[in-house]
Protein backbone atom coordinates (compact mmCIF):
# COMPACT_ATOMS: atom_id res chain seq x y z
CA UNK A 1 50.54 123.23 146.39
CA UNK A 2 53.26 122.98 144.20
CA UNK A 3 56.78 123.44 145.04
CA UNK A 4 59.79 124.97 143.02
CA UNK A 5 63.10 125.88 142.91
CA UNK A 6 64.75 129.22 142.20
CA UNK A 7 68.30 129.12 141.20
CA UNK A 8 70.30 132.14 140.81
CA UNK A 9 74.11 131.68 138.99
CA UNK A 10 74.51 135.74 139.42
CA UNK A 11 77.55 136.23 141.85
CA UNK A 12 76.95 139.93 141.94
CA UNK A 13 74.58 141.74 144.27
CA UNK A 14 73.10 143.57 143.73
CA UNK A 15 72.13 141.57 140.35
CA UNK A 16 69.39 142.33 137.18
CA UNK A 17 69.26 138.79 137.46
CA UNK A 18 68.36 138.33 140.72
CA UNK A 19 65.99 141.59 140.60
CA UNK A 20 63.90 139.30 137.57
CA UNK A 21 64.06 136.03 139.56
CA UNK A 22 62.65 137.26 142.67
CA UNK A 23 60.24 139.22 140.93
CA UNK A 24 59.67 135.59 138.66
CA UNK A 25 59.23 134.46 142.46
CA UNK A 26 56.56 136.71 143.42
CA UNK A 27 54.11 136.30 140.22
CA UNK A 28 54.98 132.24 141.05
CA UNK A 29 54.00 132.58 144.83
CA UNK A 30 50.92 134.96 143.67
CA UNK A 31 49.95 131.82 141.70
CA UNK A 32 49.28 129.66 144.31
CA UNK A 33 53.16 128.03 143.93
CA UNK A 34 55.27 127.58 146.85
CA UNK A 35 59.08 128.54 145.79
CA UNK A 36 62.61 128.25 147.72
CA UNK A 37 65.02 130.87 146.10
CA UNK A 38 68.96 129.81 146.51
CA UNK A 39 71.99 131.58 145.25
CA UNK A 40 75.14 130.47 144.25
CA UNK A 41 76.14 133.38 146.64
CA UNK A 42 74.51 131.12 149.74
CA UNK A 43 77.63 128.40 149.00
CA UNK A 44 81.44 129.59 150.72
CA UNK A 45 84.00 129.19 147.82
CA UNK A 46 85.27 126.61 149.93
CA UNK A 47 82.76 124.07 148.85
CA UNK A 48 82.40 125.06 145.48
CA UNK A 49 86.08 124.86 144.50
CA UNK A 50 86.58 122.19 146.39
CA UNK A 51 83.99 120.42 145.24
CA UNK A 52 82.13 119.18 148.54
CA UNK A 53 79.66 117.58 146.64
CA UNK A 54 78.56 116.01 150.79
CA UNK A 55 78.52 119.47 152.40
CA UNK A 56 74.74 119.81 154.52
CA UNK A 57 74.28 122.89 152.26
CA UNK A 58 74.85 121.03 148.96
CA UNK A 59 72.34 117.71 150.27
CA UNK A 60 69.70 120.51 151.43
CA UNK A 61 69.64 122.10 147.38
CA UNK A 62 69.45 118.63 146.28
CA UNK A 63 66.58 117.38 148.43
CA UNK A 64 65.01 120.86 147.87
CA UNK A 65 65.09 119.88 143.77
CA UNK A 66 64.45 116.49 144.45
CA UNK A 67 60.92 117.25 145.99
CA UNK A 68 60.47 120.20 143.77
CA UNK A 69 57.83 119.96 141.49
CA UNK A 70 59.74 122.47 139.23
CA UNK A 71 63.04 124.22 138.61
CA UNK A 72 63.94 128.15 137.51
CA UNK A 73 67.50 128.70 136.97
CA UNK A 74 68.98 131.85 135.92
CA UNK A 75 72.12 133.60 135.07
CA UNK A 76 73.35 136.44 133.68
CA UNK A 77 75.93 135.82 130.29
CA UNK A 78 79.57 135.56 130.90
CA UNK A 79 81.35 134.65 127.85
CA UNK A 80 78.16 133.97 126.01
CA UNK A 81 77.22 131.14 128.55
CA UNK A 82 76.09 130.78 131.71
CA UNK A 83 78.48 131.97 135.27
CA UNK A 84 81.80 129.66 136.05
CA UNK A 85 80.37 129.30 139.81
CA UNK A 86 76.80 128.25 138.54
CA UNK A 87 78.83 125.56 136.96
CA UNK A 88 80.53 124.89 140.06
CA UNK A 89 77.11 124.45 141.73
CA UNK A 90 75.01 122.24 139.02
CA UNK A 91 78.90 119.94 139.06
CA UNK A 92 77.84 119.10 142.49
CA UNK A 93 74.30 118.26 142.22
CA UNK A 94 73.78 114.61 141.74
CA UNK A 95 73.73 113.35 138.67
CA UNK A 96 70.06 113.42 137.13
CA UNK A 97 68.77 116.17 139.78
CA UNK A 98 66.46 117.48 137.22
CA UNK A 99 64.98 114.70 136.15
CA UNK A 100 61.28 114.77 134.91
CA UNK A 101 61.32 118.32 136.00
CA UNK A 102 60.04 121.08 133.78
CA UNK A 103 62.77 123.81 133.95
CA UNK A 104 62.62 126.94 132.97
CA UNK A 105 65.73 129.00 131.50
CA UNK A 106 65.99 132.33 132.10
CA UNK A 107 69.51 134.81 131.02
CA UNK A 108 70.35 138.28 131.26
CA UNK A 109 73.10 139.67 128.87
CA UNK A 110 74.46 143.23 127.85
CA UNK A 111 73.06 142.87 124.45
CA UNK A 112 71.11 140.62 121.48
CA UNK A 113 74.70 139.47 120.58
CA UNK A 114 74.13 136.38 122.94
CA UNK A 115 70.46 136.12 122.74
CA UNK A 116 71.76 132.00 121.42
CA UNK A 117 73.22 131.65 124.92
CA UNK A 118 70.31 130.05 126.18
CA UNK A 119 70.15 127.67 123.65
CA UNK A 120 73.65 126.63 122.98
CA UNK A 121 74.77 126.37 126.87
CA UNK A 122 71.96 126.78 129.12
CA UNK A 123 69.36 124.22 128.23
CA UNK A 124 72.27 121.65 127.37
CA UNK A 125 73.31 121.44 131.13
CA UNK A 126 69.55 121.56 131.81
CA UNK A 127 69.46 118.25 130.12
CA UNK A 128 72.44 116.60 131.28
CA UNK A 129 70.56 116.67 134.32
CA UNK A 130 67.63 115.02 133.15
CA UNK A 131 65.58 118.36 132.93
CA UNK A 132 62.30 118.96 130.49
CA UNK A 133 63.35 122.82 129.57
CA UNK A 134 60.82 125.31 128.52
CA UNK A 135 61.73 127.84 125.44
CA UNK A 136 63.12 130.34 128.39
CA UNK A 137 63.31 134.01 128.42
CA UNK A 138 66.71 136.41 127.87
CA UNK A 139 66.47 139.81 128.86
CA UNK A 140 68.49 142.96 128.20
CA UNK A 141 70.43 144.94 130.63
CA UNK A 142 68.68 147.93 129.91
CA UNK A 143 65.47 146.16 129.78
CA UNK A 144 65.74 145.76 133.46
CA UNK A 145 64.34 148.74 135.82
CA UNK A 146 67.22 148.10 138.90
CA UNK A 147 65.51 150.92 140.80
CA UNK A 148 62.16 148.90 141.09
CA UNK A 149 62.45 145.92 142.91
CA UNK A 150 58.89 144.89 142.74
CA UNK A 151 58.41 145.48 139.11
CA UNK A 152 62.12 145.05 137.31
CA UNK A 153 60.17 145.39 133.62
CA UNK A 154 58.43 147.96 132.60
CA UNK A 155 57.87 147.28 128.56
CA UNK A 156 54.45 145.39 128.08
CA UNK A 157 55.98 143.32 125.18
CA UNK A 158 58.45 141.81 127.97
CA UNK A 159 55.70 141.34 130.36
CA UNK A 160 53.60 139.36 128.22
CA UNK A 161 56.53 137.25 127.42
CA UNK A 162 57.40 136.70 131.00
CA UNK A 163 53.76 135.53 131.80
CA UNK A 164 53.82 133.84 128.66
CA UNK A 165 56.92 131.38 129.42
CA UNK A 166 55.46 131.30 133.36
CA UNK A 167 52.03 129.81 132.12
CA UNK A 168 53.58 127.30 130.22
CA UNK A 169 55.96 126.57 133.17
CA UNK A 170 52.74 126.53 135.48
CA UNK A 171 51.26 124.08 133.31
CA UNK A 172 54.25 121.76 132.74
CA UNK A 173 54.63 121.47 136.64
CA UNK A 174 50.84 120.40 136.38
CA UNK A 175 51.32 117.95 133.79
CA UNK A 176 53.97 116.35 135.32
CA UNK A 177 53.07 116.43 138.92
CA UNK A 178 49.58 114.74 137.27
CA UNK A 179 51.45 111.96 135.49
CA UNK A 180 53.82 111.39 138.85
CA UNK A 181 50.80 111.09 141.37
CA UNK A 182 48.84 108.42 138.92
């Protein structure tokens, strides 16, 4: 079974972001995937803004990626990039925690106006890390059914898309994990 990582950067809840990851969670586990979920919300402020890169908490999420055979990370836009405390989080991961990992992107804006966000901020940090990101997916506000936890989208166009980026996640992991155990 293959294992991945969920990373949410939202620190609101409740969160459209975290309403598309766990449901990204669910179609993952329904695939035969076994996936930890972690928030930015699980770390005190304390260790994020003081930067206790050697808390327990912060080695647990970096074992957890390290044996991961893949990585989701998603955020909603702030200032057409990803959250300040995401940052905080990712600054204390070691350097190279992604590496050979396929990661997939995933953002959630107000509007088309920072559709580039994933692009121009989110996949860069991806591969500072070391990550392989996928193409990603950015969603809408108003794409995103709040009032439906167990199915957040409700347009068939976004659907398809979702399943779309997930297969070629899936298969990345597979790759990889193939070329690792050889």
């Amino acid at each position: 079974m293959s294992q991945i990582v969920i990373i949410s950067g939202s620190p609101s809840a409740p969160s459209r972001t975290d309403l598309i990851l766990k449901h990204v969670q669910l179609l993952e586990e329904k695939n035969g995937f076994s996936a930890e979920y972690v928030s930015v919300r699980d770390f005190s402020a304390d260790i994020l803004a003081n930067a206790r890169y050697d808390s327990p908490e912060i080695e647990k999420l970096s074992q957890a990626i390290l044996n991961a055979d893949g990585v989701i990370i998603g955020s909603p836009v702030y200032k057409a990039s990803y959250t300040g405390v995401l940052k905080s989080l990712i600054d204390l991961l070691p350097e190279g925690a992604f590496k050979n990992k396929p990661v997939l992107p995933i953002m959630v804006g107000g509007s088309m106006a920072h559709l580039l966000a994933i692009d121009y901020s989110l996949k860069p940090l991806i591969a500072i890390l070391k990550g392989q990101p996928i193409q990603g997916l950015y969603f809408i506000d108003k794409q995103i059914d709040k009032t439906d936890e167990n199915m957040p989208l409700k347009d068939m166009e976004l659907i398809g898309r979702l399943n779309n980026q997930l297969e070629q996640f899936e298969e990345a992991v597979h790759k990889e994990k193939h070329f690792r155990n050889r």
